[in-house]
PDB file of N, CA and C in Angstrom:
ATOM      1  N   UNK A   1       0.846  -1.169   0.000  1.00  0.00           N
ATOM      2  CA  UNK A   1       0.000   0.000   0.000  1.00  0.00           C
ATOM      3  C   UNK A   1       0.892   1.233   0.000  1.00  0.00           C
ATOM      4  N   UNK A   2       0.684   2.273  -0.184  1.00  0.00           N
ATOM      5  CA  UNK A   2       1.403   3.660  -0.330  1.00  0.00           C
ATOM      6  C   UNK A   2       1.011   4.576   0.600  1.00  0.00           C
ATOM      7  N   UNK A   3       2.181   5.138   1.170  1.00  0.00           N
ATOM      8  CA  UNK A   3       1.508   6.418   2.032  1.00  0.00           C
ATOM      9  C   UNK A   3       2.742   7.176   1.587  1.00  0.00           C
ATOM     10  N   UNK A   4       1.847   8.658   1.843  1.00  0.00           N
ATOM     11  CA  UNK A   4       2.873   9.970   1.640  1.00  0.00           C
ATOM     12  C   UNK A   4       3.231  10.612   3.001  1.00  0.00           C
ATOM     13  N   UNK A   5       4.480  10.447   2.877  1.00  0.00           N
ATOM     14  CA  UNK A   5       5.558  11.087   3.864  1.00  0.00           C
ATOM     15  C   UNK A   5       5.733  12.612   3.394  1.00  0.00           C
ATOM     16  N   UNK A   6       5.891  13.047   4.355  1.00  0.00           N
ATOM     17  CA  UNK A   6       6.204  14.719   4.608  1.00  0.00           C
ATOM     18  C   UNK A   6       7.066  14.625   5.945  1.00  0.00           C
ATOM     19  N   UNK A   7       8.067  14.991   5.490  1.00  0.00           N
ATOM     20  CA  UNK A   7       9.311  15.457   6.023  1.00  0.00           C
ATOM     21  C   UNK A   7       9.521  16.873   6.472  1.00  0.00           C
ATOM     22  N   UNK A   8       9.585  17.249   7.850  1.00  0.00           N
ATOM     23  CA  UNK A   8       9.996  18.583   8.138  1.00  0.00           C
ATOM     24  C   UNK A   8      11.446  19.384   8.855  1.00  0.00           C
ATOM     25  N   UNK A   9      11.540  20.286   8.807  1.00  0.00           N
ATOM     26  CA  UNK A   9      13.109  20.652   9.457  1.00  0.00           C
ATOM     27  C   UNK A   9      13.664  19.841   9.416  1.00  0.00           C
ATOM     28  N   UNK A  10      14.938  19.517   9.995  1.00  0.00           N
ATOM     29  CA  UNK A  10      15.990  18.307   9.980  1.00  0.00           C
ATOM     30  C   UNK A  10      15.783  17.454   9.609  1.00  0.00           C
ATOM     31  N   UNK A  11      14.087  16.612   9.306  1.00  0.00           N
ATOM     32  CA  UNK A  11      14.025  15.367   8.211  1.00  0.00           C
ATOM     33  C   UNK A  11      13.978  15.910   7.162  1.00  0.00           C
ATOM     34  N   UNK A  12      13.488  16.429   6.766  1.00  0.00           N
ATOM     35  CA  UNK A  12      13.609  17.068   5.231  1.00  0.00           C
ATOM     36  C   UNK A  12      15.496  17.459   5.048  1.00  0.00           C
ATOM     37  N   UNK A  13      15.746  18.546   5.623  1.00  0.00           N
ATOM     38  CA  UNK A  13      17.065  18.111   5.251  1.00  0.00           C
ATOM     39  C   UNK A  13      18.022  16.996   4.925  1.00  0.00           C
ATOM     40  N   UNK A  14      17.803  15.891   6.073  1.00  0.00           N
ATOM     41  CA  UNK A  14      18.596  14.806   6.309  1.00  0.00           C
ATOM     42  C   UNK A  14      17.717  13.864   4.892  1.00  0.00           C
ATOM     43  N   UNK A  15      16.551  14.092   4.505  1.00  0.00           N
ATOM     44  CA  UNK A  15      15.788  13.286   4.159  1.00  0.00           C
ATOM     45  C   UNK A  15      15.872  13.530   2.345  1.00  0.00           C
ATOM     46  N   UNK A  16      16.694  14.575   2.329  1.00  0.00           N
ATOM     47  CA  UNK A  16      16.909  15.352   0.710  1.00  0.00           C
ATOM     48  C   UNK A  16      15.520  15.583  -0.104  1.00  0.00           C
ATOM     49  N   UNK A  17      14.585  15.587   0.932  1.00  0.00           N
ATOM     50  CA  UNK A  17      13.175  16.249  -0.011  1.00  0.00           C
ATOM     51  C   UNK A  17      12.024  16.308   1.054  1.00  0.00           C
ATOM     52  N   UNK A  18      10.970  17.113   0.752  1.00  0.00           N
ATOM     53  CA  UNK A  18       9.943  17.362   1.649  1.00  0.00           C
ATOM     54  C   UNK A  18       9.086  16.715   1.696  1.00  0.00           C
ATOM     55  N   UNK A  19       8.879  15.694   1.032  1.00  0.00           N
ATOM     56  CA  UNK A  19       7.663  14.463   1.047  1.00  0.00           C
ATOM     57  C   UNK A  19       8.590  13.374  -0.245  1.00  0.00           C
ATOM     58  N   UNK A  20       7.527  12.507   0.084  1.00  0.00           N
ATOM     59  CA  UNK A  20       7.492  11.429  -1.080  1.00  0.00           C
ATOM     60  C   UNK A  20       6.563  10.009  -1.007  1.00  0.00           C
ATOM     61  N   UNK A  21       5.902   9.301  -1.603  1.00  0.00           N
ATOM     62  CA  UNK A  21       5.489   8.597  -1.576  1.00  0.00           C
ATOM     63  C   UNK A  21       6.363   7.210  -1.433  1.00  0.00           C
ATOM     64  N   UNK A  22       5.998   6.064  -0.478  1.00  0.00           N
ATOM     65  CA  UNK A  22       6.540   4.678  -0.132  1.00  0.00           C
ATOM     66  C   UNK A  22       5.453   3.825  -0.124  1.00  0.00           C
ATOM     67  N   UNK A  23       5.836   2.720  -0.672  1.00  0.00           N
ATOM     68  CA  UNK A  23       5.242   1.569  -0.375  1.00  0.00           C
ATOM     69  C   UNK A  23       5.445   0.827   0.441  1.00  0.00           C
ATOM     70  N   UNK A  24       4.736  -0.029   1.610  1.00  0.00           N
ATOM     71  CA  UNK A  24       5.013  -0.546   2.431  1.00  0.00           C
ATOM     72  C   UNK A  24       3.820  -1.853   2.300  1.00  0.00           C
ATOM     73  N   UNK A  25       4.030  -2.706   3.262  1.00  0.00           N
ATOM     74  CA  UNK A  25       2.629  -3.727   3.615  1.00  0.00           C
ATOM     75  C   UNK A  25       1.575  -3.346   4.133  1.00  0.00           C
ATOM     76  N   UNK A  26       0.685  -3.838   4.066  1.00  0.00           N
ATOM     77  CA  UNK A  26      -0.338  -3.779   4.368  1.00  0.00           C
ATOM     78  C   UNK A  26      -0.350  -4.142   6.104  1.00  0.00           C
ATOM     79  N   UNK A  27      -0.848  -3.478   6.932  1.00  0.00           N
ATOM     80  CA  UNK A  27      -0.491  -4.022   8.225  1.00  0.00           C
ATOM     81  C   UNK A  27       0.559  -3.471   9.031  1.00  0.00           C
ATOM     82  N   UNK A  28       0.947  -2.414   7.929  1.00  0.00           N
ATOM     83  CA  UNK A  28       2.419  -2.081   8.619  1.00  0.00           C
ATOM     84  C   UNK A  28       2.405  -0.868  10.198  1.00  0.00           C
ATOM     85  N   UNK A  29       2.998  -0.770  10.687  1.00  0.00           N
ATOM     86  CA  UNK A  29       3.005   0.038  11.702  1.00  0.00           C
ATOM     87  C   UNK A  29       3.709   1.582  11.162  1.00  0.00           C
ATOM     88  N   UNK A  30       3.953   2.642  12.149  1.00  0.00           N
ATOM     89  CA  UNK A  30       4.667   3.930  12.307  1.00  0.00           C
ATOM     90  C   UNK A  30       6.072   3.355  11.918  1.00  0.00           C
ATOM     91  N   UNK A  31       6.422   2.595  12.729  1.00  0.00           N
ATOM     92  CA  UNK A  31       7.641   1.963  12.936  1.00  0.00           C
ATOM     93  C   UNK A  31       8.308   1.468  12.224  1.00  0.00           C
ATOM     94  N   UNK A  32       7.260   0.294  11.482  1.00  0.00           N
ATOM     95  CA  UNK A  32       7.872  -0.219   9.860  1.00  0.00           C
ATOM     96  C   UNK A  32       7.979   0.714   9.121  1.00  0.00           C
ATOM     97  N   UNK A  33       6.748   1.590   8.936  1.00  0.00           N
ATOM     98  CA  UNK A  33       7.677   3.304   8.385  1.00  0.00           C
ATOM     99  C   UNK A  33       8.512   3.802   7.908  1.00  0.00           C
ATOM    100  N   UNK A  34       8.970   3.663   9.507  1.00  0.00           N
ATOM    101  CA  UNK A  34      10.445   4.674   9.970  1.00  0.00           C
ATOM    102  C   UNK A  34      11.449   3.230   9.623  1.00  0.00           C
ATOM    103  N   UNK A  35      11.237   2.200  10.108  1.00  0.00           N
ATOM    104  CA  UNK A  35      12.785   1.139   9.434  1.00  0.00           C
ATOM    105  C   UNK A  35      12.865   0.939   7.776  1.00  0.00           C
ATOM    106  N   UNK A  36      11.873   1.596   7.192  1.00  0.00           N
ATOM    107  CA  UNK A  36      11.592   1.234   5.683  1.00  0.00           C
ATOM    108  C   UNK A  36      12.485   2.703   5.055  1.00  0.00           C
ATOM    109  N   UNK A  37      12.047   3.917   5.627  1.00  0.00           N
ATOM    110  CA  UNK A  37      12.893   5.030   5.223  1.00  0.00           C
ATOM    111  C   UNK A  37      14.256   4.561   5.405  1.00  0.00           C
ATOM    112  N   UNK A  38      14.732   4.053   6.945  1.00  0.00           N
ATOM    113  CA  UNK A  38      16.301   3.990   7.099  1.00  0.00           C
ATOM    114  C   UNK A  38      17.168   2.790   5.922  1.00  0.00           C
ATOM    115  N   UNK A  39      16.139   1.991   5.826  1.00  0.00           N
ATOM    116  CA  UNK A  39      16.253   1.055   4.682  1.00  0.00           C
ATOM    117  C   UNK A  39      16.663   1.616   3.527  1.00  0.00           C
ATOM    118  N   UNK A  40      16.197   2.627   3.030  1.00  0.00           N
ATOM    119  CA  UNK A  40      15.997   3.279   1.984  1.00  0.00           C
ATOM    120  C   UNK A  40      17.072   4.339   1.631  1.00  0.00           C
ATOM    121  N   UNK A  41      17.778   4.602   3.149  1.00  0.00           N
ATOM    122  CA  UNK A  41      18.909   5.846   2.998  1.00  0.00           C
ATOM    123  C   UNK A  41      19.745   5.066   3.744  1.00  0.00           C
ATOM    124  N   UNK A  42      20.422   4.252   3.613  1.00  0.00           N
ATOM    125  CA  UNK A  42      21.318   3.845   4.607  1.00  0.00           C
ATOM    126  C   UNK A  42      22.484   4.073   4.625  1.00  0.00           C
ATOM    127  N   UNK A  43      22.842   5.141   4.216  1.00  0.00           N
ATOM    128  CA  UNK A  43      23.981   5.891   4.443  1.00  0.00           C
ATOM    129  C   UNK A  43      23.873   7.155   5.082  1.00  0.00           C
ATOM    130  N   UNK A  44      22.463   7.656   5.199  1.00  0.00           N
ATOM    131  CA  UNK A  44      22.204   8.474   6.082  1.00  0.00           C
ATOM    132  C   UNK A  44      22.069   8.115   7.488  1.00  0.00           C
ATOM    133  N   UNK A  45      22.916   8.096   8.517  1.00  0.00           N
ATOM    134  CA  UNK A  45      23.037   7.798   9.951  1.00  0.00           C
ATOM    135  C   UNK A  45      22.468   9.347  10.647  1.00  0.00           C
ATOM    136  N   UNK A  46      22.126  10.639   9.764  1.00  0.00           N
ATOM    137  CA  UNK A  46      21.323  11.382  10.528  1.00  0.00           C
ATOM    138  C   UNK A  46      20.422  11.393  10.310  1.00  0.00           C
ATOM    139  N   UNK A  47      19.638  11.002   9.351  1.00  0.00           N
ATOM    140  CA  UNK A  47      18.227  10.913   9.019  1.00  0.00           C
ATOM    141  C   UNK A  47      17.463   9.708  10.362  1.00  0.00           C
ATOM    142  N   UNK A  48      18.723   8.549  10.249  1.00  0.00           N
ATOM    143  CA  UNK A  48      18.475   7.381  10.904  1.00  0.00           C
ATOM    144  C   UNK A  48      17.719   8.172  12.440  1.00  0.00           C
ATOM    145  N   UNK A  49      18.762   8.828  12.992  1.00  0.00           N
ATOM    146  CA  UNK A  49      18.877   9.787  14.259  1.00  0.00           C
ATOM    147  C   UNK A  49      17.609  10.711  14.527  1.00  0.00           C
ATOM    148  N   UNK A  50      17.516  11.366  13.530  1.00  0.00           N
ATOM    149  CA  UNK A  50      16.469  12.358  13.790  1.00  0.00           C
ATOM    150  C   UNK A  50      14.451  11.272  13.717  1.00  0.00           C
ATOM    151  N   UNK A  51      14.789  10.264  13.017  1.00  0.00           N
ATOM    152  CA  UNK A  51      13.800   9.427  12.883  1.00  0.00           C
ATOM    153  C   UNK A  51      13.474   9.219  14.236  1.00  0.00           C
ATOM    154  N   UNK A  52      14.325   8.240  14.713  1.00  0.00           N
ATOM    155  CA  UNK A  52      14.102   7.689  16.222  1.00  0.00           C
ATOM    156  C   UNK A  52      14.015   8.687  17.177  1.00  0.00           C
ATOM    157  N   UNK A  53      14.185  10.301  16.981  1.00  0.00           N
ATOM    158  CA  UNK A  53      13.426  11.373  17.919  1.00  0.00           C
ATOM    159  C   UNK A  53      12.411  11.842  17.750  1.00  0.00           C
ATOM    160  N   UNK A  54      11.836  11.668  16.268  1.00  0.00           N
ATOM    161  CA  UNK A  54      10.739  12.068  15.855  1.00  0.00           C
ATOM    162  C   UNK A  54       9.647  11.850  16.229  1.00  0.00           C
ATOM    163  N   UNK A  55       8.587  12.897  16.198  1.00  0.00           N
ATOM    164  CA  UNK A  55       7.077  12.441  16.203  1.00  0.00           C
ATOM    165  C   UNK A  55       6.333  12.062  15.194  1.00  0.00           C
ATOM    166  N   UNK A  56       5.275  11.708  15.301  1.00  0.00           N
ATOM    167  CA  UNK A  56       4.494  11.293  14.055  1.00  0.00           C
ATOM    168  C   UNK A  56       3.175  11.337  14.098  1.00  0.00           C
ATOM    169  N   UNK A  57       2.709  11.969  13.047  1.00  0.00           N
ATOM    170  CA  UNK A  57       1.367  11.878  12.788  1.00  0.00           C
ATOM    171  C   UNK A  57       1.254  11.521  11.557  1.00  0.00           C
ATOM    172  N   UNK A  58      -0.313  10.897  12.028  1.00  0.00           N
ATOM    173  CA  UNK A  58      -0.767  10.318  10.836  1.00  0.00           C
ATOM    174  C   UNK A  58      -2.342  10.689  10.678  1.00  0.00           C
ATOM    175  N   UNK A  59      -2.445  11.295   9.316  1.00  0.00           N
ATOM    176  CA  UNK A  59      -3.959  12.018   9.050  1.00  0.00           C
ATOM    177  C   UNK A  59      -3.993  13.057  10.343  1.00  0.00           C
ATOM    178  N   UNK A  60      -2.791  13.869  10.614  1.00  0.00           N
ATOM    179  CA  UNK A  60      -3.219  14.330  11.438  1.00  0.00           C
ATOM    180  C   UNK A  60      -3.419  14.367  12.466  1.00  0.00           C
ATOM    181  N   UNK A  61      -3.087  12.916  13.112  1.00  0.00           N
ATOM    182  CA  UNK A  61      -3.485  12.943  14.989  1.00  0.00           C
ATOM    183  C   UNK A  61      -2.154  12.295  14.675  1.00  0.00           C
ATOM    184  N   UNK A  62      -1.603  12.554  16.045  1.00  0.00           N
ATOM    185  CA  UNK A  62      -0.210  12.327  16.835  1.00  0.00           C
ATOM    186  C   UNK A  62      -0.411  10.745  16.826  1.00  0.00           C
ATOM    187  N   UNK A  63       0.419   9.659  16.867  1.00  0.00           N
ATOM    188  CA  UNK A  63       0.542   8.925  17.150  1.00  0.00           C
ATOM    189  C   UNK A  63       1.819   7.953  17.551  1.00  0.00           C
ATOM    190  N   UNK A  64       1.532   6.633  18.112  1.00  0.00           N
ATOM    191  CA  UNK A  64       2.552   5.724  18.664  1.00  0.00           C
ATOM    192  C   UNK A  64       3.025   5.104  17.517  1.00  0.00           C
ATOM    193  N   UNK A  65       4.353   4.755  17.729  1.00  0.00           N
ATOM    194  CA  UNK A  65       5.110   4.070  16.856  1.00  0.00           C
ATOM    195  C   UNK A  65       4.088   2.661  16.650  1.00  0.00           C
ATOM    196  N   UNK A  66       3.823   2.214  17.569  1.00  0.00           N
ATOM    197  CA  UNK A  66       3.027   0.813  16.771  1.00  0.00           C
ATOM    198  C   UNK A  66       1.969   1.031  16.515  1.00  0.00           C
ATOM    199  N   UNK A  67       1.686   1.574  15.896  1.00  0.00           N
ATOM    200  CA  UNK A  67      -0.201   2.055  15.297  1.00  0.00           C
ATOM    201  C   UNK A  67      -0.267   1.860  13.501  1.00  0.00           C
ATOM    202  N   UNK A  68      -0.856   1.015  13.864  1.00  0.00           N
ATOM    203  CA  UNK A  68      -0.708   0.602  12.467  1.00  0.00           C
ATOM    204  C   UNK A  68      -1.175   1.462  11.165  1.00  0.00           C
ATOM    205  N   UNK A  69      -0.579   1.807  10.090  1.00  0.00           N
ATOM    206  CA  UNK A  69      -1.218   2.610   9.085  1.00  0.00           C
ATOM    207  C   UNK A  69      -2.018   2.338   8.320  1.00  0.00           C
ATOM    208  N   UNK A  70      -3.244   3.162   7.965  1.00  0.00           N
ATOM    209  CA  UNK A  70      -4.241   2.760   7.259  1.00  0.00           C
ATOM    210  C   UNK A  70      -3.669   3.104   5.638  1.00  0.00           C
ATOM    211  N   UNK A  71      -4.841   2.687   4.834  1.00  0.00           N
ATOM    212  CA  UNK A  71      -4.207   2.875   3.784  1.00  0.00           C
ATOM    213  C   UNK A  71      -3.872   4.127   3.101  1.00  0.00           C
ATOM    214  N   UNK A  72      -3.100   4.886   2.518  1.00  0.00           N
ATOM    215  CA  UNK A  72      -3.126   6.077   1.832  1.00  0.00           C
ATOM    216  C   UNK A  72      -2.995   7.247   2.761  1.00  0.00           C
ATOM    217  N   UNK A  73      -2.334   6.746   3.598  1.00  0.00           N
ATOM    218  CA  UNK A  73      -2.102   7.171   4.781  1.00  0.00           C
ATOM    219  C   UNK A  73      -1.342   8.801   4.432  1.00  0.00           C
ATOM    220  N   UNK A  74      -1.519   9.771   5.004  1.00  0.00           N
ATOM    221  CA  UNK A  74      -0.815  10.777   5.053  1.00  0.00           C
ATOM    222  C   UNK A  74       0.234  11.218   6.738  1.00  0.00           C
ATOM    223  N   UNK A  75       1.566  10.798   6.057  1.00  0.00           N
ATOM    224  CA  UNK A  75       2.621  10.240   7.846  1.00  0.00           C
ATOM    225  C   UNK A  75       3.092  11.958   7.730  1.00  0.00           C
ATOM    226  N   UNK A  76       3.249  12.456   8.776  1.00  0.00           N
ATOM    227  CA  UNK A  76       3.921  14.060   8.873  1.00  0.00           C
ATOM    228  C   UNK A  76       5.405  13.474   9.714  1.00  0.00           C
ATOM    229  N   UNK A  77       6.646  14.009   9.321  1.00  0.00           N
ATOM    230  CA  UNK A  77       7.936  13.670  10.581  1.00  0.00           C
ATOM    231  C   UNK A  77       8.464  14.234  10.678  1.00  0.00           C
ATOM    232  N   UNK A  78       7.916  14.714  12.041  1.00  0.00           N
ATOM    233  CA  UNK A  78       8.579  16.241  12.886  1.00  0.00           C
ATOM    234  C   UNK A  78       9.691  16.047  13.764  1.00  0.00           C
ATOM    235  N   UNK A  79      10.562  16.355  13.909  1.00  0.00           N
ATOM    236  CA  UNK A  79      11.171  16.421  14.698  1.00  0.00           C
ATOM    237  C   UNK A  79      11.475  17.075  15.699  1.00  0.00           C
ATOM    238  N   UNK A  80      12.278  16.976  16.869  1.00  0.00           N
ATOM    239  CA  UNK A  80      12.191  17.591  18.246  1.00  0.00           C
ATOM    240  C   UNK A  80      12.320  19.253  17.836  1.00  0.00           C
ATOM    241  N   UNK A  81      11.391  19.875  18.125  1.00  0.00           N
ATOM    242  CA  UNK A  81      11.480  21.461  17.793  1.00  0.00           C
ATOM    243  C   UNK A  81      11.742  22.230  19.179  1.00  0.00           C
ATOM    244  N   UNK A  82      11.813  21.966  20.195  1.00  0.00           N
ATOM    245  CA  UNK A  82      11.910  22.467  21.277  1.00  0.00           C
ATOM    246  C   UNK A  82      12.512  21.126  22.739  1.00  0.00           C
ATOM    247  N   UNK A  83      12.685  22.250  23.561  1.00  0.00           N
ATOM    248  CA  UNK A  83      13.466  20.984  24.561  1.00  0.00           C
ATOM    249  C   UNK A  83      14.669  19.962  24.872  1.00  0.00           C
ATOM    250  N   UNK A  84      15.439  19.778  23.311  1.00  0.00           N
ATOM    251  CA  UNK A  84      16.043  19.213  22.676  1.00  0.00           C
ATOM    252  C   UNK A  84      15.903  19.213  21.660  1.00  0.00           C
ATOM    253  N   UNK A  85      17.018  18.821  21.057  1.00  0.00           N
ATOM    254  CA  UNK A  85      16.790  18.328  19.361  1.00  0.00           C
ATOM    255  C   UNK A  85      17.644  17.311  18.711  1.00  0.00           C
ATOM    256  N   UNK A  86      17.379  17.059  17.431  1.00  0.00           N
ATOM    257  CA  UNK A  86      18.300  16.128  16.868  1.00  0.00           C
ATOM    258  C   UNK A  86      19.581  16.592  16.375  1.00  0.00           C
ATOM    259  N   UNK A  87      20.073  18.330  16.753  1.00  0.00           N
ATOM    260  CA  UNK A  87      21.180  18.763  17.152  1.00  0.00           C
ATOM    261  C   UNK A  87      21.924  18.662  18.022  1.00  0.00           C
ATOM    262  N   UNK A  88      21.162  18.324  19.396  1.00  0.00           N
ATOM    263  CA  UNK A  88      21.896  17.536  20.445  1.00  0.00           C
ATOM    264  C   UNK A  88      22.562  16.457  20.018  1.00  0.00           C
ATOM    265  N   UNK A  89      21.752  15.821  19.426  1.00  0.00           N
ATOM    266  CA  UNK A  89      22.050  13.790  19.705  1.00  0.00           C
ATOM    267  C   UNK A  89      22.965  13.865  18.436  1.00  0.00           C
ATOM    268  N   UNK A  90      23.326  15.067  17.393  1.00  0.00           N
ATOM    269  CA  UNK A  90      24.742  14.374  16.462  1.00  0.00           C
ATOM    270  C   UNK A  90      25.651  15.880  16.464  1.00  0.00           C
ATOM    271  N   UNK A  91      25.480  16.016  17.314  1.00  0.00           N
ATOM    272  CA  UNK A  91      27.004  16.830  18.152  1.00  0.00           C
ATOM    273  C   UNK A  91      28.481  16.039  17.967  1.00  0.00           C
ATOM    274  N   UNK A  92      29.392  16.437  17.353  1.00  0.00           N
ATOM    275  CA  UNK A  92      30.401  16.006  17.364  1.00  0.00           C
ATOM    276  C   UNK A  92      31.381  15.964  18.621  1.00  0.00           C
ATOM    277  N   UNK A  93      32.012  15.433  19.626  1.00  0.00           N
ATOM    278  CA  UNK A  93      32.198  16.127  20.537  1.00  0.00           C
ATOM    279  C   UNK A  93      34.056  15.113  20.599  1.00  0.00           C
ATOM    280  N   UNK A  94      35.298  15.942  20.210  1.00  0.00           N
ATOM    281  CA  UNK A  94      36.407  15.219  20.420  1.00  0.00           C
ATOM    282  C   UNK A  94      37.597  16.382  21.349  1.00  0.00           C
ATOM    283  N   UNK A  95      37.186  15.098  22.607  1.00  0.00           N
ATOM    284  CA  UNK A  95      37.577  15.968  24.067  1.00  0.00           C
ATOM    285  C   UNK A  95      39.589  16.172  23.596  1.00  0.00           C
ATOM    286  N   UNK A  96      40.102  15.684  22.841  1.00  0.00           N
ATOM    287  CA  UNK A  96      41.500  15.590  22.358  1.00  0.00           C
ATOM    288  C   UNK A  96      42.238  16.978  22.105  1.00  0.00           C
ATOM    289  N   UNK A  97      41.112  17.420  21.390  1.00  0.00           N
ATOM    290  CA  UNK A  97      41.440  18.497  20.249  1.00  0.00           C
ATOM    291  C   UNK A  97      40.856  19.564  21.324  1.00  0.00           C
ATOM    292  N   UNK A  98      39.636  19.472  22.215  1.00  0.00           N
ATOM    293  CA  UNK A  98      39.635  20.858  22.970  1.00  0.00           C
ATOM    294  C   UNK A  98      38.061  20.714  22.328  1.00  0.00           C
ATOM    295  N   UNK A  99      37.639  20.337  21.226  1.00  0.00           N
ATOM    296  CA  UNK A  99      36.504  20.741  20.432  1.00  0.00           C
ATOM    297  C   UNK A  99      35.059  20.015  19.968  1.00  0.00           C
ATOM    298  N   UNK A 100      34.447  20.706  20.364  1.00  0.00           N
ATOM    299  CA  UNK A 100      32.625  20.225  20.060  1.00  0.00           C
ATOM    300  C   UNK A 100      32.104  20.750  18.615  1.00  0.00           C
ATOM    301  N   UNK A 101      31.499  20.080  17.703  1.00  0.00           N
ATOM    302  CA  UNK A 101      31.149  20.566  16.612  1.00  0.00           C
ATOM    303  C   UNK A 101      29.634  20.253  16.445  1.00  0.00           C
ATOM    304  N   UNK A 102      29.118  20.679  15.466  1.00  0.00           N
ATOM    305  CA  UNK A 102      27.884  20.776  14.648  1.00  0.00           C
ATOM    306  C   UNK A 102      27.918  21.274  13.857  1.00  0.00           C
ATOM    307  N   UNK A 103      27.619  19.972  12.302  1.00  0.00           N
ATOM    308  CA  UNK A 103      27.320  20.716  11.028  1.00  0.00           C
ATOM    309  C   UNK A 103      25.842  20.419  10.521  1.00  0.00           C
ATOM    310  N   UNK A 104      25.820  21.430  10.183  1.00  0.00           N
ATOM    311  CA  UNK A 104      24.144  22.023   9.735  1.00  0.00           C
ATOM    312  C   UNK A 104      24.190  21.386   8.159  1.00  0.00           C
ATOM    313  N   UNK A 105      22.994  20.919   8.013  1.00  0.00           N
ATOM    314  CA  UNK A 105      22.345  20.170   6.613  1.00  0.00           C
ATOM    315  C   UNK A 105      22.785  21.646   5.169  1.00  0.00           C
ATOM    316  N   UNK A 106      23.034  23.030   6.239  1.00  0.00           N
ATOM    317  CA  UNK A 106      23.257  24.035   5.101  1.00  0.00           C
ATOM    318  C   UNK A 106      24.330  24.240   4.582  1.00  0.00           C
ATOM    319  N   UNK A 107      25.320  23.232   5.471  1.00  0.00           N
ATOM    320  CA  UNK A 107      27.023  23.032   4.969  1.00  0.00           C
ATOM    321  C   UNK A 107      27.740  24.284   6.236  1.00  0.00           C
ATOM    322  N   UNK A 108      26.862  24.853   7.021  1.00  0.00           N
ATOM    323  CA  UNK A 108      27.754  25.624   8.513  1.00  0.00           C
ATOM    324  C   UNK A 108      27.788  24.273   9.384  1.00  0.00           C
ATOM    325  N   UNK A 109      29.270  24.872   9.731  1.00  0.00           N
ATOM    326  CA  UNK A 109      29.423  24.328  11.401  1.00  0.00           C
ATOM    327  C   UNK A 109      29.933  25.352  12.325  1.00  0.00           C
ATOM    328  N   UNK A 110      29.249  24.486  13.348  1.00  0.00           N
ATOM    329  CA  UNK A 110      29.303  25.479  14.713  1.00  0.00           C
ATOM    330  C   UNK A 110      30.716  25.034  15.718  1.00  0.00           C
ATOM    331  N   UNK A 111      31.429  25.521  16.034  1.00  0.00           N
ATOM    332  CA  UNK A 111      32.706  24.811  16.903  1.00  0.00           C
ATOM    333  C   UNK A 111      32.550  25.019  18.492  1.00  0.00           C
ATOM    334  N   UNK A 112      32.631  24.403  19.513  1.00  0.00           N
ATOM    335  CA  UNK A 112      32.678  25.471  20.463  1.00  0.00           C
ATOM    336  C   UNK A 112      33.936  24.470  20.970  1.00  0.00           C
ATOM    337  N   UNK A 113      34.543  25.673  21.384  1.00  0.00           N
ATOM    338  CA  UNK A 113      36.397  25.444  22.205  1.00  0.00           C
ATOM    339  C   UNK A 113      36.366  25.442  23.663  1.00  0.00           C
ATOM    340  N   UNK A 114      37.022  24.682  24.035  1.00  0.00           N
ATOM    341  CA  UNK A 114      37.401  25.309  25.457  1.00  0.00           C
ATOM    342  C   UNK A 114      37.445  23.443  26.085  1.00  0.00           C
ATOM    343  N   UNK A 115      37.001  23.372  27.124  1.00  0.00           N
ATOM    344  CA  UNK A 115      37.071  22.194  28.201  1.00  0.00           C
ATOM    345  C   UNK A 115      35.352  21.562  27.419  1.00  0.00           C
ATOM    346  N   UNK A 116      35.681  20.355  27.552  1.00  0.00           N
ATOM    347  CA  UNK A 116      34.794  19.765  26.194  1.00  0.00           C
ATOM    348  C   UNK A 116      34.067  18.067  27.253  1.00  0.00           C
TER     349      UNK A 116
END
């Protein structure tokens, strides 16, 4: 069956487009979903990242990773916008050098120096 994904902030970046249509089984969950995208980019280890922080809705109401999708499903994948983010969790951080990094999907990185 097919559902359309919409990708936002950091999935869309990590995700190289703002939606797209997937096929999956019939029966499938949120979850099979989300392991079917990582399937699909598996060279993306931040997409992977920002997935497993993500929320999800489907048609619109919030839901649990095991909720199974109906058909023609419309999935939204937001990611942490407040509180944290999936800027936390792929922080570069090499205590050697003195230095913490973050590079942005826009090609900036952020450095911060000092005691790490």
């Amino acid at each position: 069956m097919k559902v359309h994904v919409r990708y936002f902030a950091a999935a869309a970046d990590y995700a190289g487009t703002d939606a797209e249509v997937l096929g999956v089984n019939e029966g499938a969950s949120v979850a099979d979903l989300a392991a079917a995208i990582k399937r699909d980019r598996p060279d993306s280890e931040r997409l992977a990242r920002v997935l497993d922080l993500a929320s999800f809705l489907v048609n619109g109401k919030r839901c649990e990773p095991s909720e199974i999708l109906p058909a023609d499903a419309e999935v939204d994948v937001l990611p942490p916008f407040a509180g944290g983010s999936a800027a936390d969790a792929l922080l570069r951080i090499e205590p050697a050098a003195g230095v913490a990094s973050h590079d942005w999907p826009s090609g900036a990185t952020r450095n911060y120096f000092g005691k790490v």
